[in-house]
N, C-alpha and C. Protein backbone atom coordinates (compact mmCIF):
# COMPACT_ATOMS: atom_id res chain seq x y z
N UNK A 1 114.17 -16.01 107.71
CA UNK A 1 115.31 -15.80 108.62
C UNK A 1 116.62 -15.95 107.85
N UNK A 2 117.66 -15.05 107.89
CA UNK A 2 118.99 -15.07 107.65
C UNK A 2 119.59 -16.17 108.36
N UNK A 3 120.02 -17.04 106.72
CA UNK A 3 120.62 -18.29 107.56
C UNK A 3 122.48 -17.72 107.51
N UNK A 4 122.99 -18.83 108.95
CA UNK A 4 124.53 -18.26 109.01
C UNK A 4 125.16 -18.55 107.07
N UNK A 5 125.95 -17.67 106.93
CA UNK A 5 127.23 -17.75 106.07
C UNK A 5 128.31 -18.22 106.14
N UNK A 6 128.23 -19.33 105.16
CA UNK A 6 129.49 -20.54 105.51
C UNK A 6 130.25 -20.67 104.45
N UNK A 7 130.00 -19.66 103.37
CA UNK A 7 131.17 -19.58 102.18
C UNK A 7 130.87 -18.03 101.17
N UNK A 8 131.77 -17.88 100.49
CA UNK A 8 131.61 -16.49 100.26
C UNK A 8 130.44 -16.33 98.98
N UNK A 9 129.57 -15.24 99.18
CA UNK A 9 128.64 -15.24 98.67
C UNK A 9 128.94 -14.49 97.37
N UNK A 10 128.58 -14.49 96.09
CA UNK A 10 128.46 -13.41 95.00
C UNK A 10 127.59 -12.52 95.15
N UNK A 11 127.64 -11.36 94.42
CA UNK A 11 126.73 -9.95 94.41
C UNK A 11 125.08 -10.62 94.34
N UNK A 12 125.18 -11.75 93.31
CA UNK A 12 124.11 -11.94 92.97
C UNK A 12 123.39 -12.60 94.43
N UNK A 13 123.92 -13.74 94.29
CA UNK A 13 123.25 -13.75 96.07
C UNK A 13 123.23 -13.71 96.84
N UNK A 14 123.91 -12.31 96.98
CA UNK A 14 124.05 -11.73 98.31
C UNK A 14 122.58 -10.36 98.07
N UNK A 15 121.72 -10.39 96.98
CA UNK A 15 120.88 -9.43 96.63
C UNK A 15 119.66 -10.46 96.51
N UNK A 16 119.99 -11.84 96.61
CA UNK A 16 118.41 -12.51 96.30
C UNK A 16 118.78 -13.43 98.04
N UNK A 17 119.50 -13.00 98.81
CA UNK A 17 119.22 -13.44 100.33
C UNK A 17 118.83 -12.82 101.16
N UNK A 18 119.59 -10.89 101.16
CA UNK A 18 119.66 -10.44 102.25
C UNK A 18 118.70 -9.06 101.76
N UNK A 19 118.05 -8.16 103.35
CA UNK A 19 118.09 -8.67 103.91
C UNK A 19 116.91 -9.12 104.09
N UNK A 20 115.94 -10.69 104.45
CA UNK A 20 115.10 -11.30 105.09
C UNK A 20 114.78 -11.00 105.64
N UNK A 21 115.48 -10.50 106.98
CA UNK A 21 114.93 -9.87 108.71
C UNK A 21 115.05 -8.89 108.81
N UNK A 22 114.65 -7.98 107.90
CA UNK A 22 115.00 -6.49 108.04
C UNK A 22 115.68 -5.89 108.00
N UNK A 23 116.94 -6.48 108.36
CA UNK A 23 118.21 -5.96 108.59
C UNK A 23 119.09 -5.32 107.41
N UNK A 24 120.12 -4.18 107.90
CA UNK A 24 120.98 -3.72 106.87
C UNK A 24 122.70 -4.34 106.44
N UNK A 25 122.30 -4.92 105.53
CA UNK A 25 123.83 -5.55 105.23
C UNK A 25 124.43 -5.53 104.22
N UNK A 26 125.70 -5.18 104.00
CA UNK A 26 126.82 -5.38 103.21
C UNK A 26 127.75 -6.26 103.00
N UNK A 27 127.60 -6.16 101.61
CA UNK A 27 129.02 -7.53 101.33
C UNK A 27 130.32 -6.88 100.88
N UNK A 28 131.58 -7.74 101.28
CA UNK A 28 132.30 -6.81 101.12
C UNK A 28 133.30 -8.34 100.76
N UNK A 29 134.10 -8.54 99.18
CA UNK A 29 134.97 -9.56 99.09
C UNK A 29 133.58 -10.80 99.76
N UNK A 30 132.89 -10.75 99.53
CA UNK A 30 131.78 -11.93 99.87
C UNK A 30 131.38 -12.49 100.66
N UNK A 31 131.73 -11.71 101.94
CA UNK A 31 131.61 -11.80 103.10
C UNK A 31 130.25 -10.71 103.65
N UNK A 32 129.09 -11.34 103.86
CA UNK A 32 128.43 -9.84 104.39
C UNK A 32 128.47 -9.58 105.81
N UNK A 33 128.44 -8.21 105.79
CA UNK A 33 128.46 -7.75 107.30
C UNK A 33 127.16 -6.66 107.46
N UNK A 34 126.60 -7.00 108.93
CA UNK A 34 125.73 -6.86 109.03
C UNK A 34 125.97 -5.10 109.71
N UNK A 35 125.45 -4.30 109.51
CA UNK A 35 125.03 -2.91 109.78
C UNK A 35 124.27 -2.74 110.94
N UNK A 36 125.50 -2.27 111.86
CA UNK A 36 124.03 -2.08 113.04
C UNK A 36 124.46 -0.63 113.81
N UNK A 37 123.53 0.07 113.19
CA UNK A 37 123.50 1.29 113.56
C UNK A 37 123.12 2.12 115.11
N UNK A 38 123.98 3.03 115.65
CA UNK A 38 123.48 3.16 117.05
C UNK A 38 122.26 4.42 116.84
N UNK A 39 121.74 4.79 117.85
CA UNK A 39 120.79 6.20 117.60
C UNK A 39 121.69 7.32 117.72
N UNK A 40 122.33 7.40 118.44
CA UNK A 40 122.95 8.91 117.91
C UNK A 40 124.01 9.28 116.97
N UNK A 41 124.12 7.57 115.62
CA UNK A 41 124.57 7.48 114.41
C UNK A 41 123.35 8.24 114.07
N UNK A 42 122.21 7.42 113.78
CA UNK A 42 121.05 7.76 113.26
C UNK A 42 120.57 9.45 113.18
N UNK A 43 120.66 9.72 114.60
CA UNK A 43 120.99 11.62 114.52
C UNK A 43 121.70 12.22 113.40
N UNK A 44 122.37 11.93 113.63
CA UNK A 44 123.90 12.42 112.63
C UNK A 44 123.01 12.42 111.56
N UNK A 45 122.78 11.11 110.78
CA UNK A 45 122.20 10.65 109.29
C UNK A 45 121.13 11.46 109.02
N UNK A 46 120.15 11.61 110.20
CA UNK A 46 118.92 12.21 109.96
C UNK A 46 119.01 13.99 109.57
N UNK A 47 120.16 14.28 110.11
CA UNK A 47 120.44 15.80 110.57
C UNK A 47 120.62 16.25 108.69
N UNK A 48 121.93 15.32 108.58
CA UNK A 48 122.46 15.84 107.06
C UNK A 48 121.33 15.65 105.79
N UNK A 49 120.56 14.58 106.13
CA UNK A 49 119.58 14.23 105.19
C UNK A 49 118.47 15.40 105.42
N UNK A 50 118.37 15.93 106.51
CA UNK A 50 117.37 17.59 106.60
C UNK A 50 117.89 18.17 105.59
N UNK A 51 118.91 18.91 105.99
CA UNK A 51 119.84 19.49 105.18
C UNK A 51 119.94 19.25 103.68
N UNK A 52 120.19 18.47 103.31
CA UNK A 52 120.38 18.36 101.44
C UNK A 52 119.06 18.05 101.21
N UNK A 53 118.05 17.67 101.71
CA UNK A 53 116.67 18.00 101.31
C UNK A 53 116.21 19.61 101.21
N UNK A 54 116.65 19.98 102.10
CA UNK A 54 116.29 21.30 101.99
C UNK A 54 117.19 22.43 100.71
N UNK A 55 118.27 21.65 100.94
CA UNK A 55 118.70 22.66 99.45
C UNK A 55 118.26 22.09 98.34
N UNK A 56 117.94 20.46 98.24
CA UNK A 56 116.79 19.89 96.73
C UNK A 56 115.65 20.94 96.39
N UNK A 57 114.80 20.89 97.40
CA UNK A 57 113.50 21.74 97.02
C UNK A 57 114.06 23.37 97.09
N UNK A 58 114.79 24.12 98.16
CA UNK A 58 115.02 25.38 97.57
C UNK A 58 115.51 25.73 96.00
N UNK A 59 116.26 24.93 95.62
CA UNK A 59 117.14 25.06 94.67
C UNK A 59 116.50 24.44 93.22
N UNK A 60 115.84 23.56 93.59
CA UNK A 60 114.96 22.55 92.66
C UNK A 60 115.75 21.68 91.98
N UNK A 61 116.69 21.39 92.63
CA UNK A 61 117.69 20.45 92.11
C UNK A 61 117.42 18.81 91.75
N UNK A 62 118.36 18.31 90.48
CA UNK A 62 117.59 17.21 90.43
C UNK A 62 118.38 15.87 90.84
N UNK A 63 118.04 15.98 92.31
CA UNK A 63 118.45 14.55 93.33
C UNK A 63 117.75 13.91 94.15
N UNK A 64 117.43 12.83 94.07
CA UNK A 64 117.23 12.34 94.91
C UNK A 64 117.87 11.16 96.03
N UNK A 65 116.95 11.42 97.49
CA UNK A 65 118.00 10.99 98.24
C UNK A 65 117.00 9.38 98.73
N UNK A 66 117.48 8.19 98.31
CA UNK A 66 116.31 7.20 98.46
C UNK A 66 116.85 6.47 99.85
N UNK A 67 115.82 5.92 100.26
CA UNK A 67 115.84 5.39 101.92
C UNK A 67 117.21 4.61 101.87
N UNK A 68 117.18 3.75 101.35
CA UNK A 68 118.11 2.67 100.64
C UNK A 68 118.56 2.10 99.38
N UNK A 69 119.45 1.95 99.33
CA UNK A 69 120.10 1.18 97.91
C UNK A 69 121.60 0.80 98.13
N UNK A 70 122.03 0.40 96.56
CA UNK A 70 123.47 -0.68 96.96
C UNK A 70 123.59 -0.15 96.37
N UNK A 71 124.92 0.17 96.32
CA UNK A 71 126.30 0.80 95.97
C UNK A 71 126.91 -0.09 94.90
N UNK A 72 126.82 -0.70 93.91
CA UNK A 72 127.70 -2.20 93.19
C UNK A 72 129.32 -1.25 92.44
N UNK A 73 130.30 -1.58 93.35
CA UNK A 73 131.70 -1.13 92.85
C UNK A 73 131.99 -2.42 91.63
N UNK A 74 133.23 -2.22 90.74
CA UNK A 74 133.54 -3.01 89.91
C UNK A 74 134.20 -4.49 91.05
N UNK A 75 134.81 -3.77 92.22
CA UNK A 75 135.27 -5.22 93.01
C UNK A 75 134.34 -6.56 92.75
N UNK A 76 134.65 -7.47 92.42
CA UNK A 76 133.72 -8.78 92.50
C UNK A 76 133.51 -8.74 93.83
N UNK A 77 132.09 -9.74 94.09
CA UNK A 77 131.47 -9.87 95.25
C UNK A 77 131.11 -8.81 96.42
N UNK A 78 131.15 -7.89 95.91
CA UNK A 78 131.05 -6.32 97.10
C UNK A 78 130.03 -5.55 96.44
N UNK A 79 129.09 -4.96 97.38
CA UNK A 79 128.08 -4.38 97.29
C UNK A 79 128.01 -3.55 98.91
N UNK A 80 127.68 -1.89 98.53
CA UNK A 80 127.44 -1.25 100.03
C UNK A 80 125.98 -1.09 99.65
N UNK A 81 125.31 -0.29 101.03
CA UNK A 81 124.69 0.31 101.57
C UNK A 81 124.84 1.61 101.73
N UNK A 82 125.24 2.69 101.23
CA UNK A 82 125.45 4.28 102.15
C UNK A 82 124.85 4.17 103.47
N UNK A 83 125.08 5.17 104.20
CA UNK A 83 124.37 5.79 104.72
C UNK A 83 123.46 6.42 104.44
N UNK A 84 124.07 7.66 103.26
CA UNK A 84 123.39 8.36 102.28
C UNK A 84 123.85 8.64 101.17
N UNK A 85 122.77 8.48 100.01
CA UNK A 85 123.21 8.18 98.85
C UNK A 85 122.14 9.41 97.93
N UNK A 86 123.33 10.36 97.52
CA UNK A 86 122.78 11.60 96.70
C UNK A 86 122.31 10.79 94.81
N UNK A 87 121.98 10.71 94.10
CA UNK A 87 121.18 9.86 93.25
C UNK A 87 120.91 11.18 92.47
N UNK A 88 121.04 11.13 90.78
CA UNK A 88 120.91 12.16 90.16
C UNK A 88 119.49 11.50 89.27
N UNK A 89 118.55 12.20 89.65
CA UNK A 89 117.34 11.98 88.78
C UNK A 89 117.40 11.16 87.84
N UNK A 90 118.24 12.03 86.53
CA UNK A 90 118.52 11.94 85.54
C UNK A 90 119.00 10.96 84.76
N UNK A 91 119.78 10.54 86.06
CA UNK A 91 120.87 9.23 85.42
C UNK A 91 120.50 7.94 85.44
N UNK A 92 119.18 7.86 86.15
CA UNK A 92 118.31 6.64 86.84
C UNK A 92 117.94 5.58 85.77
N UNK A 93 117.66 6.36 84.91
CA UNK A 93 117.09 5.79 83.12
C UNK A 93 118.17 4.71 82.98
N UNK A 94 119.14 5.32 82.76
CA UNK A 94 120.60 4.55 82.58
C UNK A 94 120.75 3.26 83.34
N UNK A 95 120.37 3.19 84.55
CA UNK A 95 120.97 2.00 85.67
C UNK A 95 120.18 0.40 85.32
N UNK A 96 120.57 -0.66 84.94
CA UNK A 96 120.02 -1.45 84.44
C UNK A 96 119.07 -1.92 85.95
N UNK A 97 119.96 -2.21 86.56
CA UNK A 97 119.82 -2.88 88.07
C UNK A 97 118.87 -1.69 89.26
N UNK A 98 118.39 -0.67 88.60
CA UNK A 98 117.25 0.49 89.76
C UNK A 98 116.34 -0.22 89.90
N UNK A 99 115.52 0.13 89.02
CA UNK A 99 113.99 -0.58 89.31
C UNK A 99 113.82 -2.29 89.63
N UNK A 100 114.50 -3.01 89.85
CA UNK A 100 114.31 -4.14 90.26
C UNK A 100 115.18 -4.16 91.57
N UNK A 101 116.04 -3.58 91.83
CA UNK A 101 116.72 -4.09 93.45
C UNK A 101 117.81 -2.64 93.59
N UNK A 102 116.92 -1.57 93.05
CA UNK A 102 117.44 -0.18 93.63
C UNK A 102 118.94 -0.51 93.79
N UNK A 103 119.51 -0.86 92.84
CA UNK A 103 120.85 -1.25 92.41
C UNK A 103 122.16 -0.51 91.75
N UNK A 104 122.86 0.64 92.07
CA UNK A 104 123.56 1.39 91.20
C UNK A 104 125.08 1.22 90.80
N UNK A 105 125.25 0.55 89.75
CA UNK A 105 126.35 0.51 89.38
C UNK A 105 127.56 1.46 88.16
N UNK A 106 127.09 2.56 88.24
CA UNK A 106 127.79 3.55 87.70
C UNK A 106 127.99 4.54 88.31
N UNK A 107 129.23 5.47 88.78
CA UNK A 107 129.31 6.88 89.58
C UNK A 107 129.10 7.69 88.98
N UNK A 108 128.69 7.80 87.78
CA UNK A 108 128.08 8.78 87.06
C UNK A 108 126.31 9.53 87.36
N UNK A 109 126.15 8.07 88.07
CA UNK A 109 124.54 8.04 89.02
C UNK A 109 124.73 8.69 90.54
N UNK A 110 125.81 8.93 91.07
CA UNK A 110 126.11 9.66 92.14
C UNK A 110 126.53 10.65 92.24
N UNK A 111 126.30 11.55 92.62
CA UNK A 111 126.94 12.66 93.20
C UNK A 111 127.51 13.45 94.39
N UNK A 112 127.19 11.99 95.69
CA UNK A 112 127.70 12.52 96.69
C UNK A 112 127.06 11.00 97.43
N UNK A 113 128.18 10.42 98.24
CA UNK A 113 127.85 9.57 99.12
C UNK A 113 128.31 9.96 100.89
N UNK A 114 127.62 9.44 101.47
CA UNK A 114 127.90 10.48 102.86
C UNK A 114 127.77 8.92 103.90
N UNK A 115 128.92 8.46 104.73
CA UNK A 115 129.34 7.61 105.92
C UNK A 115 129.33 8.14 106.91
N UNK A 116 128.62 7.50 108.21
CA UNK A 116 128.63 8.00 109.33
C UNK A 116 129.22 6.56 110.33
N UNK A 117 130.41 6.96 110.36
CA UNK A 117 131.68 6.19 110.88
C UNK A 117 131.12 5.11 111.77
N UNK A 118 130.61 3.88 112.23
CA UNK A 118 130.42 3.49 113.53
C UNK A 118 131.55 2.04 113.54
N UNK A 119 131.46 0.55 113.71
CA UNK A 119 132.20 0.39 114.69
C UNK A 119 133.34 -0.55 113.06
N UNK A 120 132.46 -0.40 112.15
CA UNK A 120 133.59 -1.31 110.69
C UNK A 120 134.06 0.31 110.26
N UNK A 121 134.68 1.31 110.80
CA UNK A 121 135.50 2.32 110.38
C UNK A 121 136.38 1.96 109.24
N UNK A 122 137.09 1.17 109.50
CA UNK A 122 138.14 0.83 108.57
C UNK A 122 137.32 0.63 107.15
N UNK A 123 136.66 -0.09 106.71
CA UNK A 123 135.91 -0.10 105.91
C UNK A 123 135.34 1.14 105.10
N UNK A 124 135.03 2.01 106.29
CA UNK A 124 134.93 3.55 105.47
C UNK A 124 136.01 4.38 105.08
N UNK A 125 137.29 4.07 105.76
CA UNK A 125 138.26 4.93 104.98
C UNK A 125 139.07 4.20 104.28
N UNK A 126 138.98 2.70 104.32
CA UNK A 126 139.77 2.21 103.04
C UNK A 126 139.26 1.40 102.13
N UNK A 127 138.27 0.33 102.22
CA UNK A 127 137.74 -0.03 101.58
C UNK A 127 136.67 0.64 100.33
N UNK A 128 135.86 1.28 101.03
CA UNK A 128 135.00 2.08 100.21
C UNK A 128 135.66 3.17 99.48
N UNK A 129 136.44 3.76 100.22
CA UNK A 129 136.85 5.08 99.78
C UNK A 129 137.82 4.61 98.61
N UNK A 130 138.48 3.51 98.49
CA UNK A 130 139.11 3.14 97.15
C UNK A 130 138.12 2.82 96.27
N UNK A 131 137.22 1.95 96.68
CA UNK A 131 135.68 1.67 95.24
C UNK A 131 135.13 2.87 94.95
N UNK A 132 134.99 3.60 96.18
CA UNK A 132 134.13 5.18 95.40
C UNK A 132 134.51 6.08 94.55
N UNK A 133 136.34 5.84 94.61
CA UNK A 133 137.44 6.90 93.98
C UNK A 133 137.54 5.86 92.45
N UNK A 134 137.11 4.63 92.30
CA UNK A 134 137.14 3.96 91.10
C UNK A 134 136.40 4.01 90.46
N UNK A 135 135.04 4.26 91.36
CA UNK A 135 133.81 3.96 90.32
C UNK A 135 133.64 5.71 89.56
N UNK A 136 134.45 6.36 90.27
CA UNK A 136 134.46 8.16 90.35
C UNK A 136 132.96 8.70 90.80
N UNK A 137 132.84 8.68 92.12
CA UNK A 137 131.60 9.39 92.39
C UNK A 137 132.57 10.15 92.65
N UNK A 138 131.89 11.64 92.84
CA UNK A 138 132.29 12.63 92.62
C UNK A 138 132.84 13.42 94.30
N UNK A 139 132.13 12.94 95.05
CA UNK A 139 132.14 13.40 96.68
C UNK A 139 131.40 12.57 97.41
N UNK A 140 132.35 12.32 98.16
CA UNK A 140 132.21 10.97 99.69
C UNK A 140 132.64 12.04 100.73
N UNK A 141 131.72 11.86 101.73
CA UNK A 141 131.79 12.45 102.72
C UNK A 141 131.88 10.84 104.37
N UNK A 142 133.21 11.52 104.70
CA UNK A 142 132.80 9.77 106.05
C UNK A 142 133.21 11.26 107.46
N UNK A 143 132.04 11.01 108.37
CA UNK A 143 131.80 11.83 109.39
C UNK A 143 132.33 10.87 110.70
N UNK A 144 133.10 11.63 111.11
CA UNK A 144 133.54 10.65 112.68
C UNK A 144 132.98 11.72 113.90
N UNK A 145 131.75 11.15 114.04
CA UNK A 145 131.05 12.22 115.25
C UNK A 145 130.89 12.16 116.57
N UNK A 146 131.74 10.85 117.15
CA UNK A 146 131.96 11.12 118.91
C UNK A 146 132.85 9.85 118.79
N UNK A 147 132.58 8.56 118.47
CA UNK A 147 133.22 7.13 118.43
C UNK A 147 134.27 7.69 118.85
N UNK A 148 135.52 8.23 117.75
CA UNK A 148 136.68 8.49 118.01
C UNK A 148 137.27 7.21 117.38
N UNK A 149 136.69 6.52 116.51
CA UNK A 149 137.50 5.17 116.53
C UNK A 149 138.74 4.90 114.83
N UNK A 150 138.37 6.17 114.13
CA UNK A 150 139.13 6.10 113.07
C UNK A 150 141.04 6.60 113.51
N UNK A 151 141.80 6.57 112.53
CA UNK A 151 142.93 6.31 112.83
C UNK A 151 143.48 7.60 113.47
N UNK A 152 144.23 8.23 113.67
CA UNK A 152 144.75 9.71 113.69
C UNK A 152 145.12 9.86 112.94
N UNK A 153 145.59 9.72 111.78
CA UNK A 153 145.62 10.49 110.53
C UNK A 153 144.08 11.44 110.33
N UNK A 154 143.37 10.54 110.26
CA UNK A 154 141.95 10.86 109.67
C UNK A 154 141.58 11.59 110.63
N UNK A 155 141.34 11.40 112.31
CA UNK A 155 140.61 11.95 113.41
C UNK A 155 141.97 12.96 114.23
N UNK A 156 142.77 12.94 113.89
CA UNK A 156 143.84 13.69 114.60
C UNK A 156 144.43 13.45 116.14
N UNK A 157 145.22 14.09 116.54
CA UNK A 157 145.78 13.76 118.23
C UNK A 157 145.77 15.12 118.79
N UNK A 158 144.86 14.78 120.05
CA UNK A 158 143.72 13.82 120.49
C UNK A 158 142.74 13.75 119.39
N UNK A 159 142.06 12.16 119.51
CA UNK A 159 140.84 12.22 118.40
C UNK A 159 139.66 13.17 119.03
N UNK A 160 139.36 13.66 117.75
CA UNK A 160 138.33 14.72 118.12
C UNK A 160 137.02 14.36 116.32
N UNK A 161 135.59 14.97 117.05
CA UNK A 161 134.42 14.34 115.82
C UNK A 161 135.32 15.84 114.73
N UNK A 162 135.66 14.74 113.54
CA UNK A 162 135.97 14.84 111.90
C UNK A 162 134.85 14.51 110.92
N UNK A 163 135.32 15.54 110.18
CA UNK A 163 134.16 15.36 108.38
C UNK A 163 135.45 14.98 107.72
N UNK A 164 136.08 14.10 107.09
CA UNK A 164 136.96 13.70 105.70
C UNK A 164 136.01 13.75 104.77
N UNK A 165 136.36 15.05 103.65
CA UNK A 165 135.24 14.96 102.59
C UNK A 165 136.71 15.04 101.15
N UNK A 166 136.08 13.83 100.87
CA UNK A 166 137.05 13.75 99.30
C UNK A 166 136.37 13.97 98.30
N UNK A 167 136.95 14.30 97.78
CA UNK A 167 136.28 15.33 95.65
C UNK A 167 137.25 14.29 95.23
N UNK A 168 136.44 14.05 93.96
CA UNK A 168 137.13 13.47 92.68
C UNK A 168 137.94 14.35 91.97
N UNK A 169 139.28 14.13 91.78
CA UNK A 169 139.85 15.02 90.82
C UNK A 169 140.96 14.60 90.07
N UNK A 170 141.07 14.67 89.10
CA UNK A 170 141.80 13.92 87.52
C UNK A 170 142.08 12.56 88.27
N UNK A 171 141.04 11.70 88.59
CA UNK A 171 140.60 10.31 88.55
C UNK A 171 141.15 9.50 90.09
N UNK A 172 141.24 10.62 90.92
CA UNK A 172 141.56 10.62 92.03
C UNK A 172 141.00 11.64 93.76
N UNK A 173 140.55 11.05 94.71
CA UNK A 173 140.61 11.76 95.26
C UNK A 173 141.39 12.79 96.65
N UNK A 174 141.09 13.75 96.11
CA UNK A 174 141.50 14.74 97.56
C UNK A 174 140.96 15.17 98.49
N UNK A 175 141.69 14.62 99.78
CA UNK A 175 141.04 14.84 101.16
C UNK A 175 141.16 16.39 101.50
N UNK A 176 139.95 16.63 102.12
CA UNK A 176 140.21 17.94 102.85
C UNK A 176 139.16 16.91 104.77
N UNK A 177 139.49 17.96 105.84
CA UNK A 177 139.34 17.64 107.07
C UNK A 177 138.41 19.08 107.32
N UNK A 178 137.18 18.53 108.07
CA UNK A 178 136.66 19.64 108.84
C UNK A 178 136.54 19.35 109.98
N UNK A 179 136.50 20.03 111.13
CA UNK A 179 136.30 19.94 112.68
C UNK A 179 135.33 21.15 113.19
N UNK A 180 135.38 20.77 114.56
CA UNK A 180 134.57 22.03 115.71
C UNK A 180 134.76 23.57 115.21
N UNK A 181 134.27 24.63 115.02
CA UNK A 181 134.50 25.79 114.07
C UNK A 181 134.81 25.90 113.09
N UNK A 182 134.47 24.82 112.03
CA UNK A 182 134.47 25.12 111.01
C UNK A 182 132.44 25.37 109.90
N UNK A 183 133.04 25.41 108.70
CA UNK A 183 132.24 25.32 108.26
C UNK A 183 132.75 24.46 106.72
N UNK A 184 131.49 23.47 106.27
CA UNK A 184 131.71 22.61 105.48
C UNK A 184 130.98 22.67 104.35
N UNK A 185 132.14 22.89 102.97
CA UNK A 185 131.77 23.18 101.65
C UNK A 185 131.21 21.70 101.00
N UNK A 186 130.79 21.99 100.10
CA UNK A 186 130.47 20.69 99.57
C UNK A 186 130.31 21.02 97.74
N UNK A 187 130.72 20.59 96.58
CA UNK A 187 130.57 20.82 95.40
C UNK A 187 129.08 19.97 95.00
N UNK A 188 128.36 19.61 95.48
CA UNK A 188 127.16 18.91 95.35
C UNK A 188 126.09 19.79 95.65
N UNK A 189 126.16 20.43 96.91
CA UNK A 189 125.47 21.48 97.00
C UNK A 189 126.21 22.98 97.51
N UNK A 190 126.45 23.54 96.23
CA UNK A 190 127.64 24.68 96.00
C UNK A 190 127.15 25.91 97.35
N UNK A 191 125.89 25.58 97.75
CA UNK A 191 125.08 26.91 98.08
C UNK A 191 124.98 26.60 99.91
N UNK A 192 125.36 25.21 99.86
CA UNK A 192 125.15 24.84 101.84
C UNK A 192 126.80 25.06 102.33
N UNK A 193 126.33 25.45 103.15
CA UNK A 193 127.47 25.93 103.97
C UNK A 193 127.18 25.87 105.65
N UNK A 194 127.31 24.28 105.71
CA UNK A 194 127.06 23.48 106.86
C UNK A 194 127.87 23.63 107.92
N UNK A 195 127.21 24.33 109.20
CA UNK A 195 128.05 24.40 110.44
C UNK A 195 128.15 22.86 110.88
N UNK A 196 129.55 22.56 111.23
CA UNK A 196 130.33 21.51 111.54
C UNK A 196 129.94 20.83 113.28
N UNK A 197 129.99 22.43 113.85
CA UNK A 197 129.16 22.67 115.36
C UNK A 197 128.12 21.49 115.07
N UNK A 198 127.18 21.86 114.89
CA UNK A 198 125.79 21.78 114.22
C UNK A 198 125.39 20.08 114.49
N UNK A 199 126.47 19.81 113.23
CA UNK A 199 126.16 18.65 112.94
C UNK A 199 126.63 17.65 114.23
N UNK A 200 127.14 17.63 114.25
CA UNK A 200 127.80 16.86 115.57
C UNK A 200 127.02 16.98 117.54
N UNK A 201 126.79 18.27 117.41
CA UNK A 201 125.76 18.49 118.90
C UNK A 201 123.90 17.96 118.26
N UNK A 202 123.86 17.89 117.11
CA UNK A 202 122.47 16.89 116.89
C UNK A 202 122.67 15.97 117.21
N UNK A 203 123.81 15.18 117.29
CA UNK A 203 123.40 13.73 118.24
C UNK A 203 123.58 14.23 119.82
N UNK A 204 122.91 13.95 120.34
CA UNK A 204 122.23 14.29 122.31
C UNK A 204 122.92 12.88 122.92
């Protein structure tokens, strides 16, 4: 059983505690927070993870997309979870921390991380999205698909379900916004060309 947290934990044991009960959690500044996902988050997650599976095997591309793993940014004491975490075959050799606690601490091992907004929002557009733009993964995708709960900058007036998908570029990233009629590019998989519709009416 996850005992309460009564002082701030390090990476290290915050990876030899959690999680015990099954559960999905993140530390963030050494504080973990616990992940609790609704089902028609889970839609969403399940929908896009069809999707870039299906352009892996058409394409024979070499990614994989694993159930789970941590995210380790250079921040002390912080470690994520994705949602979904694109993983380059190749680069796996490299990661000291894979094979013992599916651990990735280089963005050179990523190629695309994908957030599906629920109720620690803030966390996905500022917290992470500064560690992901440091560590340089290459494309973060954070999806706001009914909540409505991110800022209006990000979700617009009236809030309406948003894709914010940022690219890495000269050591920084740039936002682009997709909504209802669009369609969504992605440099990870050059060849999907994801109705926006789509994604968002899969959660029921």
């Amino acid at each position: 059983m996850v005992q309460a947290q009564t002082q701030p934990l390090t990476f290290e044991e915050f990876l030899a505690a959690y999680p015990e009960d099954g559960g999905i959690y993140e530390l963030i500044n050494g504080e973990v927070i616990a992940v609790n996902p609704t089902g028609k988050h889970e839609e969403v997650v399940a929908f896009i993870v069809a999707e870039f599976n299906f352009e892996i095997r058409r394409l024979g591309l070499p990614y994989v997309l694993p159930r789970t793993c941590t995210l380790k940014p250079a921040v002390p004491n912080t470690g994520y979870k994705p949602d979904i975490t694109v993983l380059h075959k190749t680069a796996l050799s490299e990661e000291p921390r894979w094979e013992a606690a599916s651990t990735i601490l280089s963005g050179r091992s990523v190629p695309l991380v994908v957030e599906v907004v629920s109720t620690n929002w803030r966390d996905d557009y500022d917290h992470k999205r500064a560690d992901y733009e440091a560590m340089g993964i290459p494309e973060y995708w954070i999806v706001e698909h009914y909540l409505g709960l991110g800022g209006r900058r990000y979700v617009g007036v009236p809030k309406q379900p948003t894709v914010t998908v940022c690219q890495w570029v000269d050591g920084e990233y740039q936002m682009q916004q997709f909504r209802r009629g669009d369609r969504l590019s992605s440099l990870t998989f050059p060849e999907l060309q994801l109705d926006v519709n789509q994604m968002f009416d899969t959660a029921t």
